[in-house]
N, C-alpha and C. Protein backbone atom coordinates (compact mmCIF):
# COMPACT_ATOMS: atom_id res chain seq x y z
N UNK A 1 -7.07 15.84 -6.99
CA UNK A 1 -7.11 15.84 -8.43
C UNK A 1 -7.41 14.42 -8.90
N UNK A 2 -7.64 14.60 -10.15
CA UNK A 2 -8.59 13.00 -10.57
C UNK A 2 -7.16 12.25 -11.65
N UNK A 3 -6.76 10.71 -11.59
CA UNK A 3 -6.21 10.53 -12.46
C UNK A 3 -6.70 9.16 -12.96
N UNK A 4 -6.25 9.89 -14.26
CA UNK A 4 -6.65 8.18 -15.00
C UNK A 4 -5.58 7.63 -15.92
N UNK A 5 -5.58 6.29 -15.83
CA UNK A 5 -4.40 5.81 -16.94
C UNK A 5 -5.08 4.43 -17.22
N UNK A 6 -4.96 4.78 -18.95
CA UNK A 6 -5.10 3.96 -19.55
C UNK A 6 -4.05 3.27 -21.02
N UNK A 7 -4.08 2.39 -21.13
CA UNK A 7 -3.64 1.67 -22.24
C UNK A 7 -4.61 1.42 -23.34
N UNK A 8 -3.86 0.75 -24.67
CA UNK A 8 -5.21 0.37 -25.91
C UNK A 8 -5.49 -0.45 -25.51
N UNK A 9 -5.58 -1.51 -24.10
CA UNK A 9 -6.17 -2.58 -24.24
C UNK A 9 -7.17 -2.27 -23.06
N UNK A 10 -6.82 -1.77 -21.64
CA UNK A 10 -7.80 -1.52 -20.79
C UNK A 10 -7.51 -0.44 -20.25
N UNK A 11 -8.38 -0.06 -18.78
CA UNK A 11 -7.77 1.41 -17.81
C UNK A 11 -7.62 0.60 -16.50
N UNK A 12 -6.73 0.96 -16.51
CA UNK A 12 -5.35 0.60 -15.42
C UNK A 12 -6.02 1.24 -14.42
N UNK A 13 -6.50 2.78 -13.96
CA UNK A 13 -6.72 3.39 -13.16
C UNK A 13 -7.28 4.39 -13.30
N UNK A 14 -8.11 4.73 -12.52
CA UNK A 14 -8.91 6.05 -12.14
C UNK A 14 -9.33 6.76 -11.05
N UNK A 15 -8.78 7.96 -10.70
CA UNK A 15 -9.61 8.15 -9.03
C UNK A 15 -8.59 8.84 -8.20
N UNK A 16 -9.08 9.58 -7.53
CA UNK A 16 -8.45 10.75 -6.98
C UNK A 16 -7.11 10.18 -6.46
N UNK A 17 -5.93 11.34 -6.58
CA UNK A 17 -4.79 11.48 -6.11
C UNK A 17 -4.58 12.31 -5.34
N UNK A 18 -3.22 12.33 -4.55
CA UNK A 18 -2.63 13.37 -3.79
C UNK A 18 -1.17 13.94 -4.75
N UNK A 19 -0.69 13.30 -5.49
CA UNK A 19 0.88 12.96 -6.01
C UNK A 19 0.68 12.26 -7.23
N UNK A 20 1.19 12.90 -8.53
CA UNK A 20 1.83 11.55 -9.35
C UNK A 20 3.17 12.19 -9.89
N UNK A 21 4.24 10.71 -10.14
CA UNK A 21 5.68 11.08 -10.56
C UNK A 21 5.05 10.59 -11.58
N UNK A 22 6.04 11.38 -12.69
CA UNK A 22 6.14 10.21 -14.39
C UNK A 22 7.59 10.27 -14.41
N UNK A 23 7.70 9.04 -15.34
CA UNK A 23 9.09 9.16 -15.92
C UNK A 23 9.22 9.68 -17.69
N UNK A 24 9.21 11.03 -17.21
CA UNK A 24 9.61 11.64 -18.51
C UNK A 24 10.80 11.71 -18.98
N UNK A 25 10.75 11.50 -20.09
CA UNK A 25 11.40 11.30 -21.43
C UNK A 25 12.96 12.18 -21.62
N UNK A 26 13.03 13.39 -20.36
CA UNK A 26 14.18 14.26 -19.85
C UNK A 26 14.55 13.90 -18.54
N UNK A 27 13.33 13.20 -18.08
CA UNK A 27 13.78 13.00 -16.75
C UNK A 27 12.27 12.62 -15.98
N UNK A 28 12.38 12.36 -14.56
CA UNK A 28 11.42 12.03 -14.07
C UNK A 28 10.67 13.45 -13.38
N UNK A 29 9.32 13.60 -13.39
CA UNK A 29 8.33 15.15 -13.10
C UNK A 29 7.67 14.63 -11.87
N UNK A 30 6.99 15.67 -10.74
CA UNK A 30 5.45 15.19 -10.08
C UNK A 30 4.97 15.97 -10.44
N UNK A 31 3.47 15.88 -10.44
CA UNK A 31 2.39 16.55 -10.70
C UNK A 31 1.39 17.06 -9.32
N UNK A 32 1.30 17.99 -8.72
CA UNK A 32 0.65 17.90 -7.31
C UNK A 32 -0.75 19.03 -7.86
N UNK A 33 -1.09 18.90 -6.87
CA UNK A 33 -2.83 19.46 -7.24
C UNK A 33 -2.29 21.36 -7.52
N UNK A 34 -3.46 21.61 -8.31
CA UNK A 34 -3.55 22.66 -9.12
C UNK A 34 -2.12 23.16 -9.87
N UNK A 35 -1.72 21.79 -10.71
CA UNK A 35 -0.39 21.81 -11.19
C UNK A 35 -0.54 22.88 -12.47
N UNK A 36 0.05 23.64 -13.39
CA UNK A 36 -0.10 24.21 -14.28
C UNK A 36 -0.31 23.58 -15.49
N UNK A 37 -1.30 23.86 -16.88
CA UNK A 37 -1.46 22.73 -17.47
C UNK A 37 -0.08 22.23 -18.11
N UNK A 38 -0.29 20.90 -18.73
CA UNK A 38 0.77 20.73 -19.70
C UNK A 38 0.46 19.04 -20.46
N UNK A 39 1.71 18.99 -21.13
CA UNK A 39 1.21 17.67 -22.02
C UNK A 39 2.52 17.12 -22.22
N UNK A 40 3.29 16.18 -22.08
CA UNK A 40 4.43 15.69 -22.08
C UNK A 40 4.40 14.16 -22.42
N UNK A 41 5.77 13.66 -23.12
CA UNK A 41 6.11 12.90 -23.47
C UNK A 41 6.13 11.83 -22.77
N UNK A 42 6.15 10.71 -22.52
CA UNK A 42 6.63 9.78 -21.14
C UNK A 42 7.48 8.53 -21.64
N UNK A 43 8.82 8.13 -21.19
CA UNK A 43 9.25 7.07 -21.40
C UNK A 43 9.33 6.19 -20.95
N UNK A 44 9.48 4.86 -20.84
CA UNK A 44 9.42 3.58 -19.90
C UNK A 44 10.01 3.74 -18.73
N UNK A 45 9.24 3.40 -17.91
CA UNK A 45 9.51 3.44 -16.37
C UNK A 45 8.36 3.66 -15.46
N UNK A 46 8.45 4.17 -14.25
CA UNK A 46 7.43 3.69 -13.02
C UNK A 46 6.49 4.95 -12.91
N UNK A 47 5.12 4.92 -12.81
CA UNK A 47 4.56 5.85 -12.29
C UNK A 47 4.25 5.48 -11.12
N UNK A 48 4.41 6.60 -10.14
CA UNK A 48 3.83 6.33 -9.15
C UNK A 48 2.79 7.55 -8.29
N UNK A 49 1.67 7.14 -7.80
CA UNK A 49 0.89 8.01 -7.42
C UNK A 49 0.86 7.30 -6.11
N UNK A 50 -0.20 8.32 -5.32
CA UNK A 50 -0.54 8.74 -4.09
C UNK A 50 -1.75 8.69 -3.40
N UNK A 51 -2.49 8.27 -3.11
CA UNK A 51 -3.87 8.57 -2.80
C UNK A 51 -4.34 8.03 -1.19
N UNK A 52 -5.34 8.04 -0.95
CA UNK A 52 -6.50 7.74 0.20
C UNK A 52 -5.16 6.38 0.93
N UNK A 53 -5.16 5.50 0.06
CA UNK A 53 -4.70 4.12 0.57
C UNK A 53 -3.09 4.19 0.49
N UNK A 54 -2.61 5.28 0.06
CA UNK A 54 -1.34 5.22 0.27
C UNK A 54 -0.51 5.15 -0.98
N UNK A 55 0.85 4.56 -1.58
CA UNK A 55 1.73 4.69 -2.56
C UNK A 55 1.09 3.80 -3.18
N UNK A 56 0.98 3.82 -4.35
CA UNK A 56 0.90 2.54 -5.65
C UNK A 56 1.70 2.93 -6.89
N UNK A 57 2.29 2.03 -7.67
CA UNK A 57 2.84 2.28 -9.09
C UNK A 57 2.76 1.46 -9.64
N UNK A 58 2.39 1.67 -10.96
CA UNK A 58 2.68 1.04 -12.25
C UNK A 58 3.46 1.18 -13.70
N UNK A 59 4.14 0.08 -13.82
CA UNK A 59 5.47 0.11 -14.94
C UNK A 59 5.26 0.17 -16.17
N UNK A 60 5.12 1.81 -16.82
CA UNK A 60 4.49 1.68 -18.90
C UNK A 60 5.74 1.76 -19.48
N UNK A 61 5.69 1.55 -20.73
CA UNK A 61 6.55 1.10 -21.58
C UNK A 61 6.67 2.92 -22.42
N UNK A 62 6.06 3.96 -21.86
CA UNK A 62 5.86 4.75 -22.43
C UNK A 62 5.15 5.44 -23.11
N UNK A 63 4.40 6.58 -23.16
CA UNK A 63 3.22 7.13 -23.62
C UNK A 63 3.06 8.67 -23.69
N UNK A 64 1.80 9.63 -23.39
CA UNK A 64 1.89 10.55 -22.96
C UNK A 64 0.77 11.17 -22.07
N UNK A 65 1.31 12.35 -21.28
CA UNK A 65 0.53 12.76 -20.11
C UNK A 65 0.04 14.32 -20.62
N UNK A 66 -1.26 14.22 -19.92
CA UNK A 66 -2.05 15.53 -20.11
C UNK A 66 -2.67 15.94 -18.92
N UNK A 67 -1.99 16.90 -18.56
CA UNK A 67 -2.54 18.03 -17.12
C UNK A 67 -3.43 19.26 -17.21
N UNK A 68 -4.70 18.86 -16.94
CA UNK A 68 -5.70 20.28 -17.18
C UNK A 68 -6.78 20.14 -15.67
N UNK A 69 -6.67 21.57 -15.41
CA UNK A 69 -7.57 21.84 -14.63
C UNK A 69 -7.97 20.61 -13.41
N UNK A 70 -6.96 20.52 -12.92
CA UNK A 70 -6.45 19.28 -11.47
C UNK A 70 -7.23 17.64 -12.38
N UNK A 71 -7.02 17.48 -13.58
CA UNK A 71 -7.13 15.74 -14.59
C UNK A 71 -6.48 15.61 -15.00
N UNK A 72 -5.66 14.33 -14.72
CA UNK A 72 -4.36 14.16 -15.35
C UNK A 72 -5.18 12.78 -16.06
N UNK A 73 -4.25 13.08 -17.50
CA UNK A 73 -4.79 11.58 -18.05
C UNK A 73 -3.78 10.81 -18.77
N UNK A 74 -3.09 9.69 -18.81
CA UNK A 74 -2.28 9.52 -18.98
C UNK A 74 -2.73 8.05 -19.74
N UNK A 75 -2.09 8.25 -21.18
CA UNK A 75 -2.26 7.59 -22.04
C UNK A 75 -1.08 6.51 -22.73
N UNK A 76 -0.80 5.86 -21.93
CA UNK A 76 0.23 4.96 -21.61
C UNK A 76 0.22 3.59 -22.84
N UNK A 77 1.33 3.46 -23.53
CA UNK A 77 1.69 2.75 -24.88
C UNK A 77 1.09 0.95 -24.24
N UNK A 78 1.55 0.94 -23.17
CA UNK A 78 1.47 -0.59 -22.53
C UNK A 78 1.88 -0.68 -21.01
N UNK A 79 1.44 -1.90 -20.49
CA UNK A 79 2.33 -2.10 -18.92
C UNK A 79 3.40 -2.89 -19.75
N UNK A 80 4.50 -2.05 -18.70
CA UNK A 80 5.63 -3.43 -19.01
C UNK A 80 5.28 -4.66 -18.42
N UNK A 81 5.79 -5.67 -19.01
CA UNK A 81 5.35 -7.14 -18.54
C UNK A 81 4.11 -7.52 -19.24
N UNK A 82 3.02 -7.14 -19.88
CA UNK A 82 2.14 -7.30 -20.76
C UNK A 82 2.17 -8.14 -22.07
């Protein structure tokens, strides 16, 4: 599945996954391939995905996520530390 995350200032990321956690706003979710759609809230804390090269994450300050048809796009307020 393809993910992308971006902020209003640049895109953080794009490009196939195996895995992503968010830290939602009830709690923390993963998303794994042919996840069902959805659109959720996200609060500050770590995403972390999965891919080709292995674990990576990055820390938003909060935003929101959209799951359609294996694209997740995740529209993230800021990195923390920014």
């Amino acid at each position: 599945m393809f993910l992308e995350i971006v902020t209003p200032a640049k895109k953080v990321y794009g490009g196939e996954v195996n895995a992503v956690t968010f830290p939602g706003v009830d709690g923390s979710f993963q998303v794994l391939n042919d996840h069902a759609p959805l659109v959720s809230s996200l609060g500050e804390g770590v995403v972390i995905y999965q891919n080709k090269d292995g674990k990576h994450q990055v820390e938003i300050s909060g935003g929101v996520v959209e799951v359609l048809n294996n694209k997740i796009v995740l529209l993230a307020d800021g990195l923390v530390g920014e």
